[in-house]
PDB file of N, CA and C in Angstrom:
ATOM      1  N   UNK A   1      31.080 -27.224 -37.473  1.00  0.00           N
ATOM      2  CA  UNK A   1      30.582 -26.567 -36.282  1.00  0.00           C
ATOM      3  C   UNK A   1      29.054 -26.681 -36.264  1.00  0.00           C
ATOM      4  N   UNK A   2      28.422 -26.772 -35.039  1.00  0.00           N
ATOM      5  CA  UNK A   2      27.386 -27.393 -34.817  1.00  0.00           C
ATOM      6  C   UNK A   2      26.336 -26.082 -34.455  1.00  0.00           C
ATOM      7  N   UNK A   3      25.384 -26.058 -34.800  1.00  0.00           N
ATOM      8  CA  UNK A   3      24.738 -24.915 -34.235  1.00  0.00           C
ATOM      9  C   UNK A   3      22.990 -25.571 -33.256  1.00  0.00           C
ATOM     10  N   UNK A   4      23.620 -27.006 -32.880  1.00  0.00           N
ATOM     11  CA  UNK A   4      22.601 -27.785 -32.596  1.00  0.00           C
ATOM     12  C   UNK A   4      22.198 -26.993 -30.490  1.00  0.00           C
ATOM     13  N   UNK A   5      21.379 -26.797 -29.989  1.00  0.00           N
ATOM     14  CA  UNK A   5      21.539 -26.436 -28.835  1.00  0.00           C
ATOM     15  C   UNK A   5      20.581 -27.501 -28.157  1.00  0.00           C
ATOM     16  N   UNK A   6      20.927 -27.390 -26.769  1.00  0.00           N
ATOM     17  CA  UNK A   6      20.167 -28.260 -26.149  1.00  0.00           C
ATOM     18  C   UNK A   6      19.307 -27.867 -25.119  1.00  0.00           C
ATOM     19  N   UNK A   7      17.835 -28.174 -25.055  1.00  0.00           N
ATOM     20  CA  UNK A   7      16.570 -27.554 -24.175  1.00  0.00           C
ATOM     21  C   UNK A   7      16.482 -29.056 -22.741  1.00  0.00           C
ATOM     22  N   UNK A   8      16.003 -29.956 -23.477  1.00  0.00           N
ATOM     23  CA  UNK A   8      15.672 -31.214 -22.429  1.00  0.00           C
ATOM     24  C   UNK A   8      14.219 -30.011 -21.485  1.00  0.00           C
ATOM     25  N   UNK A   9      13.724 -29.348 -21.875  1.00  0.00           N
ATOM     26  CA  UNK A   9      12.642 -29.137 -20.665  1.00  0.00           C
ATOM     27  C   UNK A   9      11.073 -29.181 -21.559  1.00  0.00           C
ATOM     28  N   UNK A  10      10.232 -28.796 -20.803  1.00  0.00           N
ATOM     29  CA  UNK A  10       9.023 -28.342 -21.022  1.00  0.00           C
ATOM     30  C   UNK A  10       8.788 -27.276 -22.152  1.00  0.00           C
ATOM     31  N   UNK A  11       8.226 -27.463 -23.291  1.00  0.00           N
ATOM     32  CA  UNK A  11       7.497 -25.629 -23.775  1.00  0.00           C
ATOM     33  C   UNK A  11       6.712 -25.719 -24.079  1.00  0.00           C
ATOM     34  N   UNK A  12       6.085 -24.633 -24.445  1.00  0.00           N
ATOM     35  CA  UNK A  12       4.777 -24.126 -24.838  1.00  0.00           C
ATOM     36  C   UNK A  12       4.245 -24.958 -25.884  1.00  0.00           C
ATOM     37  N   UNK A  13       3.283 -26.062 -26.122  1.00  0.00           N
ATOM     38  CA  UNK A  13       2.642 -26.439 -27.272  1.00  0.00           C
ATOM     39  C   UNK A  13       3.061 -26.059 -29.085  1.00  0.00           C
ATOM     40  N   UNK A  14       2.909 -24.434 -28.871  1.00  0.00           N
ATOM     41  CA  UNK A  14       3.243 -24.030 -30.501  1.00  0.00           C
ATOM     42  C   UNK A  14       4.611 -23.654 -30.509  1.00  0.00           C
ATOM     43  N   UNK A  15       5.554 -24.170 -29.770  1.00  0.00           N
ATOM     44  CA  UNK A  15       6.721 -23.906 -29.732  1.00  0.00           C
ATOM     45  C   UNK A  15       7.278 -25.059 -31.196  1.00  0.00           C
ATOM     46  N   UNK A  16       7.053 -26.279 -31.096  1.00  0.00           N
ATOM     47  CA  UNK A  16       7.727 -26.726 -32.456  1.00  0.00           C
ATOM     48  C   UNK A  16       7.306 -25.838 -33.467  1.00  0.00           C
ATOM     49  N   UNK A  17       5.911 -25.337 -33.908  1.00  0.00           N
ATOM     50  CA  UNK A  17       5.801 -24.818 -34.888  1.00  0.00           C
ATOM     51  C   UNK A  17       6.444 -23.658 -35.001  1.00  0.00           C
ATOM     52  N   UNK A  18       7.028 -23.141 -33.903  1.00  0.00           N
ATOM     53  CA  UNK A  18       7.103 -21.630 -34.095  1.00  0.00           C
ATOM     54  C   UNK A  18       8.679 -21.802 -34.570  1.00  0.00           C
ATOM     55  N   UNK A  19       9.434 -22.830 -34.313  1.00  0.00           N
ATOM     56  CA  UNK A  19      10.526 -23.397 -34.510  1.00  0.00           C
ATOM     57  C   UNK A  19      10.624 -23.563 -36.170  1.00  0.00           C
ATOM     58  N   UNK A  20       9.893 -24.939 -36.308  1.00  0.00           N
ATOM     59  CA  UNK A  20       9.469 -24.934 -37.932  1.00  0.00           C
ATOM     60  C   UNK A  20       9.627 -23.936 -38.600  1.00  0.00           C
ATOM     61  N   UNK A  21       8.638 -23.329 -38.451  1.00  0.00           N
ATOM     62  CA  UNK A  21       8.584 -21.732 -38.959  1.00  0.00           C
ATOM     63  C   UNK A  21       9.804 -20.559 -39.494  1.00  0.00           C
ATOM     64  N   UNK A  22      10.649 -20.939 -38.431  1.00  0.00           N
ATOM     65  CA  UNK A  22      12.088 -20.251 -38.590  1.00  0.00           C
ATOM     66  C   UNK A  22      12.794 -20.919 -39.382  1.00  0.00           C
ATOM     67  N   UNK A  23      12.452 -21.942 -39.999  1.00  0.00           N
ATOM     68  CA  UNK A  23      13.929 -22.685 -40.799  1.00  0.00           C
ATOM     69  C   UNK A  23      13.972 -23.649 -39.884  1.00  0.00           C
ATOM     70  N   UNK A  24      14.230 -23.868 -38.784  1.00  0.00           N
ATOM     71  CA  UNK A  24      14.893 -25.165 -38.075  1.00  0.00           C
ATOM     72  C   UNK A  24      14.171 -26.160 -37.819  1.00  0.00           C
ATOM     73  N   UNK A  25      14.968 -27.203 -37.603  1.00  0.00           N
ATOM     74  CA  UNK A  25      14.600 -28.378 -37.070  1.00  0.00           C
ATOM     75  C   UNK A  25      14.847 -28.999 -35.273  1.00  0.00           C
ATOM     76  N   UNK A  26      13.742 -29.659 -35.104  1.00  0.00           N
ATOM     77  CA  UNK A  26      14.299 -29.900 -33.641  1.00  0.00           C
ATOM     78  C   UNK A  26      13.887 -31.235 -33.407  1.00  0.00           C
ATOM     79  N   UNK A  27      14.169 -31.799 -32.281  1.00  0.00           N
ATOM     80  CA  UNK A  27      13.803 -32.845 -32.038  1.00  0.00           C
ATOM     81  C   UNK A  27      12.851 -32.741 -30.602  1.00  0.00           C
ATOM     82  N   UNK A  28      11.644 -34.063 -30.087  1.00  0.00           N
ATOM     83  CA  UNK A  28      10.670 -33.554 -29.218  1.00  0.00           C
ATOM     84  C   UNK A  28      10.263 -35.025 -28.811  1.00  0.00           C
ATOM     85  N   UNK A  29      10.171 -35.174 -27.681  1.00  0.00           N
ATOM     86  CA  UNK A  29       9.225 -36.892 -27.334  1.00  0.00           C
ATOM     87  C   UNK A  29       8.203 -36.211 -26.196  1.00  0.00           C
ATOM     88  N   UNK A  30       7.108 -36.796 -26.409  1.00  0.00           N
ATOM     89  CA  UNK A  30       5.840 -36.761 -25.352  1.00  0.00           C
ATOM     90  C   UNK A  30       6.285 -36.929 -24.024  1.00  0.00           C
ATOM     91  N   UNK A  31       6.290 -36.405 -23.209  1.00  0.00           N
ATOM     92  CA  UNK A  31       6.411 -36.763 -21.812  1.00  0.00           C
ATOM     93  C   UNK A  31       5.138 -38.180 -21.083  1.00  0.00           C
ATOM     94  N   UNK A  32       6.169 -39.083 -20.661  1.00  0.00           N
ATOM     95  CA  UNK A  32       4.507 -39.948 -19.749  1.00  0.00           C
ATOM     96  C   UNK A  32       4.331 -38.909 -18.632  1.00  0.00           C
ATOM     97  N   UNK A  33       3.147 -39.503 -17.779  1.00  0.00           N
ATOM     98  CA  UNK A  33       2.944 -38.803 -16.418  1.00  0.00           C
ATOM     99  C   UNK A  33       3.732 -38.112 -15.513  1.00  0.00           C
ATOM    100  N   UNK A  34       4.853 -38.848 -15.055  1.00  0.00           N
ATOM    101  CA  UNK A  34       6.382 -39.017 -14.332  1.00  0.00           C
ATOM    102  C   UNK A  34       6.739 -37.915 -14.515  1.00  0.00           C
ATOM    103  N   UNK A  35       7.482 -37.724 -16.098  1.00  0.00           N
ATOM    104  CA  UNK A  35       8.258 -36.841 -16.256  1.00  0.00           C
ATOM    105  C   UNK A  35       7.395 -35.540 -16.485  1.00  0.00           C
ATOM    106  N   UNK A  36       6.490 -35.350 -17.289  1.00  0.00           N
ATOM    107  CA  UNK A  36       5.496 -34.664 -17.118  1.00  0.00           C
ATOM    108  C   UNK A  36       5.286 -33.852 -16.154  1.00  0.00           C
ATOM    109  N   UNK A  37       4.886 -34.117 -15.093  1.00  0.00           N
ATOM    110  CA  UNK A  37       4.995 -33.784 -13.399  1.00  0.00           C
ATOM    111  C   UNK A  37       6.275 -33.164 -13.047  1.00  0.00           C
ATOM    112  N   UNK A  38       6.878 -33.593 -12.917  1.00  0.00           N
ATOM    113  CA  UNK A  38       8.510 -33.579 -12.803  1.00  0.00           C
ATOM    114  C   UNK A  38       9.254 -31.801 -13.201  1.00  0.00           C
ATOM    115  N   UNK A  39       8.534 -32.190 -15.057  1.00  0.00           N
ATOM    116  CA  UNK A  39       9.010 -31.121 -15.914  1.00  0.00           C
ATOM    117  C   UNK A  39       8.215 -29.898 -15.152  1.00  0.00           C
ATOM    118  N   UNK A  40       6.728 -30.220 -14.976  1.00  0.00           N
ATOM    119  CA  UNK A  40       6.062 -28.642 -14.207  1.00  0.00           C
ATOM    120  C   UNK A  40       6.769 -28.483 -13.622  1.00  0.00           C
ATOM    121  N   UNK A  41       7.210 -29.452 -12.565  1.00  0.00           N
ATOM    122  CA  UNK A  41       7.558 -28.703 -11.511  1.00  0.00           C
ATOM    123  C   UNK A  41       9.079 -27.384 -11.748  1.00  0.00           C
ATOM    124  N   UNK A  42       9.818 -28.262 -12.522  1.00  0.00           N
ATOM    125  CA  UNK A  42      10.768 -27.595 -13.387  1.00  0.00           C
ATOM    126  C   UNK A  42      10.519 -26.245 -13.609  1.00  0.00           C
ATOM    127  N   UNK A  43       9.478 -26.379 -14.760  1.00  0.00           N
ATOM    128  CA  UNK A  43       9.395 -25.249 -15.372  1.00  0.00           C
ATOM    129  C   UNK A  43       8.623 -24.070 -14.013  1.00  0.00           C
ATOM    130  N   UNK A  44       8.019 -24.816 -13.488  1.00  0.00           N
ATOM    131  CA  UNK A  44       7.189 -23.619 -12.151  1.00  0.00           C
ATOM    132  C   UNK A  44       8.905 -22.771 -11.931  1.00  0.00           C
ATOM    133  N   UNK A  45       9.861 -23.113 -11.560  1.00  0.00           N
ATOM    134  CA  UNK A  45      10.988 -22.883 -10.826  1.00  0.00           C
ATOM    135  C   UNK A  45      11.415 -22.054 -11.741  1.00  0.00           C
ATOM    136  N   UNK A  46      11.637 -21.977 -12.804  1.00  0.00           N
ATOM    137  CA  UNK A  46      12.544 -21.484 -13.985  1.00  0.00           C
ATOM    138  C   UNK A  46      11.170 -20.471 -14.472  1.00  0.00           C
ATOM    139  N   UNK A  47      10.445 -20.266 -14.141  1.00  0.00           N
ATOM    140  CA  UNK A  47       9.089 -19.366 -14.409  1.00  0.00           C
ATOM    141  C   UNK A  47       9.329 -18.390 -13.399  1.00  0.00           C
ATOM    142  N   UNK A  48       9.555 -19.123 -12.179  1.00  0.00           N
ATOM    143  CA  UNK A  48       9.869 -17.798 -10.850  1.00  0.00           C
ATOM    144  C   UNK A  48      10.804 -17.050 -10.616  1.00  0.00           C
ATOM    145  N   UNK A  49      12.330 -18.120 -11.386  1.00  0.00           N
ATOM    146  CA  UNK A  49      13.457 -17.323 -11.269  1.00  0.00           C
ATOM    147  C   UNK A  49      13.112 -16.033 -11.701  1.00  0.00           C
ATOM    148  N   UNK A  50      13.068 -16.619 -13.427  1.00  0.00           N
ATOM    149  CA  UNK A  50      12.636 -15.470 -14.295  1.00  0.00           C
ATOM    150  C   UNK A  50      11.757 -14.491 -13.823  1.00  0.00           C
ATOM    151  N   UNK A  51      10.683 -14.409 -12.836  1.00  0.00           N
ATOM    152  CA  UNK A  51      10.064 -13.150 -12.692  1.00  0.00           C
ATOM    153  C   UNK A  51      10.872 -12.714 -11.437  1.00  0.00           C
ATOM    154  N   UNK A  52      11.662 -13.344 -11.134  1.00  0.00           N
ATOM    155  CA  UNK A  52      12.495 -12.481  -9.740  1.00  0.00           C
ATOM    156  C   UNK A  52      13.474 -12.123 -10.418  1.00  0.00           C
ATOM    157  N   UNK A  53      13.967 -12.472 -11.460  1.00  0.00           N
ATOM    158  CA  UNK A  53      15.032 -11.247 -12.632  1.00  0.00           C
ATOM    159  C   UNK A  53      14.545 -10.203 -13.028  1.00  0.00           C
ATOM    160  N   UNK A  54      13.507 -10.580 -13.561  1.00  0.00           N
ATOM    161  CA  UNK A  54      12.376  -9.312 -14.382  1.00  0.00           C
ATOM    162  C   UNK A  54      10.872  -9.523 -13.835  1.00  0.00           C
ATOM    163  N   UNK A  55      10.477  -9.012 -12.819  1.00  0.00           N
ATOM    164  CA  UNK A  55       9.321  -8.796 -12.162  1.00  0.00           C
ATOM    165  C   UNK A  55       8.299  -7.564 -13.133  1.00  0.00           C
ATOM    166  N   UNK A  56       8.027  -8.562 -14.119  1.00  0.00           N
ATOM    167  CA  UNK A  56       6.617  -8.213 -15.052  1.00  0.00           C
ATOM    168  C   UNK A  56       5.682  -8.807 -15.173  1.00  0.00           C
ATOM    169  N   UNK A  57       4.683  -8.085 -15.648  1.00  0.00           N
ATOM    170  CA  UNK A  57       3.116  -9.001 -16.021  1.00  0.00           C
ATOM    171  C   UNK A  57       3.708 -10.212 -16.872  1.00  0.00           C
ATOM    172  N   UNK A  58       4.452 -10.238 -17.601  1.00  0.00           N
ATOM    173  CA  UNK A  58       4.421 -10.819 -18.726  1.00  0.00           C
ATOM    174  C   UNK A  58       5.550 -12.313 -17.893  1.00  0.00           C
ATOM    175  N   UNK A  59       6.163 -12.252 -17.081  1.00  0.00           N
ATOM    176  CA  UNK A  59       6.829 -13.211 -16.775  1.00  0.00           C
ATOM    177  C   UNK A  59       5.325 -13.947 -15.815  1.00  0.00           C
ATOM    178  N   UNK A  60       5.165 -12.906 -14.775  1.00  0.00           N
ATOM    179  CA  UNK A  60       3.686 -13.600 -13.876  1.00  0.00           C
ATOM    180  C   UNK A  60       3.224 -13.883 -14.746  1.00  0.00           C
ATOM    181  N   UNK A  61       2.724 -13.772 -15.503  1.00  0.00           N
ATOM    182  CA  UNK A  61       1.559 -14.747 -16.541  1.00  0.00           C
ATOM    183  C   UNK A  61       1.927 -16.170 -16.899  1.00  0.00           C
ATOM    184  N   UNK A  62       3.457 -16.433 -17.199  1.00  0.00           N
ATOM    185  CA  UNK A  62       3.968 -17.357 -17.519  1.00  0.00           C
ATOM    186  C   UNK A  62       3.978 -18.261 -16.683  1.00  0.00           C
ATOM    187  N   UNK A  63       4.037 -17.739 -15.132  1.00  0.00           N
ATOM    188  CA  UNK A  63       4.055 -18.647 -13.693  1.00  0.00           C
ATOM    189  C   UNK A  63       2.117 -19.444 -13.986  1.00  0.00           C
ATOM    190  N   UNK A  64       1.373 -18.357 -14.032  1.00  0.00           N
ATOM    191  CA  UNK A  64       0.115 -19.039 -13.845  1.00  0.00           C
ATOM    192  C   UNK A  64      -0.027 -19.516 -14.818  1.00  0.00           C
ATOM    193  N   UNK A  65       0.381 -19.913 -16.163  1.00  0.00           N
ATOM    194  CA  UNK A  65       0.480 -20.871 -16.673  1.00  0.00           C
ATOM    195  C   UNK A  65       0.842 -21.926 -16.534  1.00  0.00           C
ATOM    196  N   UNK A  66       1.963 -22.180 -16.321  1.00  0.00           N
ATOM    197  CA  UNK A  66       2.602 -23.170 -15.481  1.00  0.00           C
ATOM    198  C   UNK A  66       1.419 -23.710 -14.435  1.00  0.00           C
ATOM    199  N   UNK A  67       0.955 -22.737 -13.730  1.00  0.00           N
ATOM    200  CA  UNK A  67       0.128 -23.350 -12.411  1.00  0.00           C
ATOM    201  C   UNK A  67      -0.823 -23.642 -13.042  1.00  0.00           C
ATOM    202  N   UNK A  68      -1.953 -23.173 -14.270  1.00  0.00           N
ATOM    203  CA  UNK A  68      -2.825 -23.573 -14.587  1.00  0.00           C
ATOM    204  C   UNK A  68      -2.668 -25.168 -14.939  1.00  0.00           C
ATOM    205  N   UNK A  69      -1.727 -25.114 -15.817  1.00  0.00           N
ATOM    206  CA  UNK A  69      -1.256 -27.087 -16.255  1.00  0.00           C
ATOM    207  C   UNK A  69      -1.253 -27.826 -15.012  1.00  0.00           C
ATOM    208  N   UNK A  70      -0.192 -27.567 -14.006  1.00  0.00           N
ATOM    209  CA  UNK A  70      -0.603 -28.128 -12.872  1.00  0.00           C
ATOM    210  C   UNK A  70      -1.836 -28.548 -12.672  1.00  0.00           C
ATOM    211  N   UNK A  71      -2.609 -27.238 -12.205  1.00  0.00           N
ATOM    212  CA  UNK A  71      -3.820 -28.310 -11.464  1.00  0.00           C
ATOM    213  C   UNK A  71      -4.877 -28.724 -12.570  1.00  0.00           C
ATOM    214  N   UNK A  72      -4.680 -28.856 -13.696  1.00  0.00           N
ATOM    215  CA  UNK A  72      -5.185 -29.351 -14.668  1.00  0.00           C
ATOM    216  C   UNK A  72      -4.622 -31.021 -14.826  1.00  0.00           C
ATOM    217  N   UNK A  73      -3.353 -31.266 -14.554  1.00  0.00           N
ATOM    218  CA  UNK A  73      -2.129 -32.373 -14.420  1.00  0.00           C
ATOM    219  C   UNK A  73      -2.865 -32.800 -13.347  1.00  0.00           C
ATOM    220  N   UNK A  74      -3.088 -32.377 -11.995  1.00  0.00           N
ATOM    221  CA  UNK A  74      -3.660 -33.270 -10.964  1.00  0.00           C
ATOM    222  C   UNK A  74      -4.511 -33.543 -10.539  1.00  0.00           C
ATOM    223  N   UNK A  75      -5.874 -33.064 -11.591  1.00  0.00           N
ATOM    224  CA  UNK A  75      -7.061 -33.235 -11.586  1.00  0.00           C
ATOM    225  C   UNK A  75      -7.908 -32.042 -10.571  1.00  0.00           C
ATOM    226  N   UNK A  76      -7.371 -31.190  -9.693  1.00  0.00           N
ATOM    227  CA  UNK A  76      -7.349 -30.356  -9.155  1.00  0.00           C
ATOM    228  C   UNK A  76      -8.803 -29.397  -9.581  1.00  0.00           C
ATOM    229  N   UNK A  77      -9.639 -28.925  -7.888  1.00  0.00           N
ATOM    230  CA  UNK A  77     -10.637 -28.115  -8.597  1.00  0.00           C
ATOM    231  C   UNK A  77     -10.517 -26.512  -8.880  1.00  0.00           C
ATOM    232  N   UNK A  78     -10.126 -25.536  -9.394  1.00  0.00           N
ATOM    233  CA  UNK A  78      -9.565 -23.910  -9.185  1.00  0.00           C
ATOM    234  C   UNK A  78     -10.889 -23.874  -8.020  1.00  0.00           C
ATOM    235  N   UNK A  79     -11.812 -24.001  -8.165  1.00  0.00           N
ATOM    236  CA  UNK A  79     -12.708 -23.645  -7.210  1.00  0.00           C
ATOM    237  C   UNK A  79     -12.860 -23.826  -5.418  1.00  0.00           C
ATOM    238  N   UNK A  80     -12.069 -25.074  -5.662  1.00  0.00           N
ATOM    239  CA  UNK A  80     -11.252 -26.099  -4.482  1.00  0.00           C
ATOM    240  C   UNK A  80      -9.855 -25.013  -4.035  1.00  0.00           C
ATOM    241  N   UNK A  81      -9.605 -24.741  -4.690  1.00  0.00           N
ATOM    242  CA  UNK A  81      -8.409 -24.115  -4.525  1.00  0.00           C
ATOM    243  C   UNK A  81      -8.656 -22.559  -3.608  1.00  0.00           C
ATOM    244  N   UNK A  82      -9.184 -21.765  -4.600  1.00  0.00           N
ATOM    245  CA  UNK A  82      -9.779 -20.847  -4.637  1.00  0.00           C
ATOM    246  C   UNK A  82     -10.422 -20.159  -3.190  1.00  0.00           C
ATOM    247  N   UNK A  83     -10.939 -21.323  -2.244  1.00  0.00           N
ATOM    248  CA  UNK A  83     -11.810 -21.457  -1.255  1.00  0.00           C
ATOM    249  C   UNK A  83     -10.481 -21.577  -0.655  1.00  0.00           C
ATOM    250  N   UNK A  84     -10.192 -22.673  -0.719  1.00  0.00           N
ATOM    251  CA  UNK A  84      -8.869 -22.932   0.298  1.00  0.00           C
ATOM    252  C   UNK A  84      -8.050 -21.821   0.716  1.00  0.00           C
ATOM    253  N   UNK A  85      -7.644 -20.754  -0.479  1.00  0.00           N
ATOM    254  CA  UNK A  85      -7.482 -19.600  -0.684  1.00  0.00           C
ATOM    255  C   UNK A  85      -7.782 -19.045   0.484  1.00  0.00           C
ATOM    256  N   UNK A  86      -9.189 -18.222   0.476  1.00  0.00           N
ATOM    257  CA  UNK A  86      -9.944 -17.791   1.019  1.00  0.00           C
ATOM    258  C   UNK A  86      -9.948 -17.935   2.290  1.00  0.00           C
ATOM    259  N   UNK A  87     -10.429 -19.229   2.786  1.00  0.00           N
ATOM    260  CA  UNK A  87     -10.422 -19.700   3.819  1.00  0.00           C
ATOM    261  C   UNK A  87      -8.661 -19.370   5.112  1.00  0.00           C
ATOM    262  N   UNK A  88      -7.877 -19.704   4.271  1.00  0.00           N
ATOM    263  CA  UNK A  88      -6.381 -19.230   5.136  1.00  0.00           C
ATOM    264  C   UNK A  88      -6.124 -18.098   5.132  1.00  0.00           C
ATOM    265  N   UNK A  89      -6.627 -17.227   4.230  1.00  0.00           N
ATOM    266  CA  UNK A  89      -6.187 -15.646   4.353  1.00  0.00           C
ATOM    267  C   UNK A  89      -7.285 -15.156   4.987  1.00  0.00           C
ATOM    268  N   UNK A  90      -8.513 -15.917   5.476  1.00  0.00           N
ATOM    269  CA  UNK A  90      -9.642 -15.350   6.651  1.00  0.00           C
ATOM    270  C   UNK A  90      -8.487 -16.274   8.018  1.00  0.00           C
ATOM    271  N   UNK A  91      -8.377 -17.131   8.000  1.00  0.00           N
ATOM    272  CA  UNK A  91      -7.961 -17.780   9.114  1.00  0.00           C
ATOM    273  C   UNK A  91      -6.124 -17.373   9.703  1.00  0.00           C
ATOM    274  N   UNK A  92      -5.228 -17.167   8.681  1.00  0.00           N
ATOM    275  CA  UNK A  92      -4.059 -16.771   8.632  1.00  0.00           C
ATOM    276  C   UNK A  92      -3.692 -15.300   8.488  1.00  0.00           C
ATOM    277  N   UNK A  93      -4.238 -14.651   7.710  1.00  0.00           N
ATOM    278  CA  UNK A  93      -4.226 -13.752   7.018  1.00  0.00           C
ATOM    279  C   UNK A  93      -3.803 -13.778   5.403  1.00  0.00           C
ATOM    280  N   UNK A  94      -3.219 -12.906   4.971  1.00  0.00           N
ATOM    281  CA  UNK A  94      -2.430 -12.448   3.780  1.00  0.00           C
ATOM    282  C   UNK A  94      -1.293 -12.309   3.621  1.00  0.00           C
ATOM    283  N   UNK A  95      -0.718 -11.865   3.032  1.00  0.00           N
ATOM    284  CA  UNK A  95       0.620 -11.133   3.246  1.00  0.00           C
ATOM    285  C   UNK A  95       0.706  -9.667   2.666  1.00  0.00           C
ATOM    286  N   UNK A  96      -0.745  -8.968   2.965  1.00  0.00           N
ATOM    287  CA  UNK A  96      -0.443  -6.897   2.654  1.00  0.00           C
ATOM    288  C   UNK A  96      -0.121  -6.570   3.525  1.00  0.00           C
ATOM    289  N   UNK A  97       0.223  -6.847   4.849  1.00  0.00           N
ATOM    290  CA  UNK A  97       0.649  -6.265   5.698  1.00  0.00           C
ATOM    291  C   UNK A  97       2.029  -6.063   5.883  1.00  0.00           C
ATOM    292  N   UNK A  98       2.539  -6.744   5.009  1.00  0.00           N
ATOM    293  CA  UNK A  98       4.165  -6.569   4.849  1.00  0.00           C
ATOM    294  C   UNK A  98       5.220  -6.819   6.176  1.00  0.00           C
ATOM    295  N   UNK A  99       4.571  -8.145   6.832  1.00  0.00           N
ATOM    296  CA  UNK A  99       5.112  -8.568   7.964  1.00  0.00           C
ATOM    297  C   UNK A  99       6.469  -9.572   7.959  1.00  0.00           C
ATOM    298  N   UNK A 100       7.254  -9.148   8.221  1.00  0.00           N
ATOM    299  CA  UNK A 100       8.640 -10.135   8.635  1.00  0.00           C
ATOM    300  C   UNK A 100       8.710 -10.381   9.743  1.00  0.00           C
ATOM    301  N   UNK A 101       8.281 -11.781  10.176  1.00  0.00           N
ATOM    302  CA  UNK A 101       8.439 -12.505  11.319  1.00  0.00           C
ATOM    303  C   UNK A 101      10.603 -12.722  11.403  1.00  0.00           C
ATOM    304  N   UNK A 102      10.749 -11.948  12.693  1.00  0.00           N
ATOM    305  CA  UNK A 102      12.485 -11.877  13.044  1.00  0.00           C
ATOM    306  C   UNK A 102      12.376 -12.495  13.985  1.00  0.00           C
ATOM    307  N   UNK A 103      11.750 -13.517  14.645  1.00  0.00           N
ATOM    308  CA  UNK A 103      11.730 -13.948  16.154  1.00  0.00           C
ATOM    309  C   UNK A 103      10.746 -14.585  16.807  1.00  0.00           C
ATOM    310  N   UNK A 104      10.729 -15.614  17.592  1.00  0.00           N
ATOM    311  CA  UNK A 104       9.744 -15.979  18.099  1.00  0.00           C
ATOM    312  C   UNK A 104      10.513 -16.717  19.544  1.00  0.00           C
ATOM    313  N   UNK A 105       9.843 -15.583  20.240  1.00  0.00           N
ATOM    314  CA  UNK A 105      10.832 -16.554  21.920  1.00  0.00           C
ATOM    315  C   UNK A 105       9.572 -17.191  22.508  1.00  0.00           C
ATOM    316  N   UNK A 106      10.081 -17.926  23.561  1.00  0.00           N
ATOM    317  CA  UNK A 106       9.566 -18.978  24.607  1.00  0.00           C
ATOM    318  C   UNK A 106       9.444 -18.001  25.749  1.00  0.00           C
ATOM    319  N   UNK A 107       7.904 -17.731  26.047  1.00  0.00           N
ATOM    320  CA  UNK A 107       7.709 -16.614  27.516  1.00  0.00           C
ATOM    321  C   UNK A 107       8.627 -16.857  28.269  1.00  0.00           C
ATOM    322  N   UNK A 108       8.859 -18.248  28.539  1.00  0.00           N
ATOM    323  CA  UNK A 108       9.591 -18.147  29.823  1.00  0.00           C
ATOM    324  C   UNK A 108      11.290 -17.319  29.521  1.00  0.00           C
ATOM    325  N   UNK A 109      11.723 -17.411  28.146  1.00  0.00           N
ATOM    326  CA  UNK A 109      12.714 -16.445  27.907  1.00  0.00           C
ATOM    327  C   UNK A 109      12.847 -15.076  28.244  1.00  0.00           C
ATOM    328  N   UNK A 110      11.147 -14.734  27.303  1.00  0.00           N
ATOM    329  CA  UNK A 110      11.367 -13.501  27.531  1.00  0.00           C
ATOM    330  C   UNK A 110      11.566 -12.896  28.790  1.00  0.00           C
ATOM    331  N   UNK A 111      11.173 -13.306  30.348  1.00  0.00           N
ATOM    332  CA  UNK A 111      11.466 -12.910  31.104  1.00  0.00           C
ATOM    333  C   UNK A 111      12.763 -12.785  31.664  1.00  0.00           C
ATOM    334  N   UNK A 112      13.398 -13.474  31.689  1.00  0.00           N
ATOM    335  CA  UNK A 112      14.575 -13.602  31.510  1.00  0.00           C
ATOM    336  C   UNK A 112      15.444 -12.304  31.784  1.00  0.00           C
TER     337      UNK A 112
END
């Protein structure tokens, strides 16, 4: 009986060691670019589930990790970002207002 399990995703850097550490062995290949990319995007998804199971600091942290690699992965400026930010929540707004768009008619409906 096998007590071998299977990951195939993304982890954390000190994750082999922390593995090591326990007794076990694992196996690991470098990602190229491709999959790399691919895997964020992965792991972004499986970062969000998880904080929509358990909505804690400690899962959000894990998301902006994820996002930090990202725009680190795409050469990306936070500062670039940041503004962009800024700029749509002056031009769009936010979302504190706690608005659910239920509808959007065509005037000429509404008269109707």
């Amino acid at each position: 009986m096998s007590d071998t399990k299977i990951y195939n995703k993304l982890v954390r850097d000190k994750i082999p060691d922390i593995i090591e550490k326990a007794g076990k062995s694992y196996e690991i290949h470098i990602a190229d670019t491709f999959e790399y990319e691919k895997a964020l995007h992965n792991k972004l998804l499986e970062e969000v589930n998880e904080f929509i199971q358990n909505p804690c600091e400690e899962e959000l942290a894990d998301i902006l990790e994820v996002i930090d690699a990202i725009i680190e992965n795409k050469g990306f400026s936070v500062e670039t970002i940041e503004s962009v930010k800024k700029e749509k929540g002056e031009i769009r707004g936010k979302f504190t207002k706690r608005i659910i768009l239920e509808k959007v008619f065509d005037r000429k409906e509404e008269n109707k």
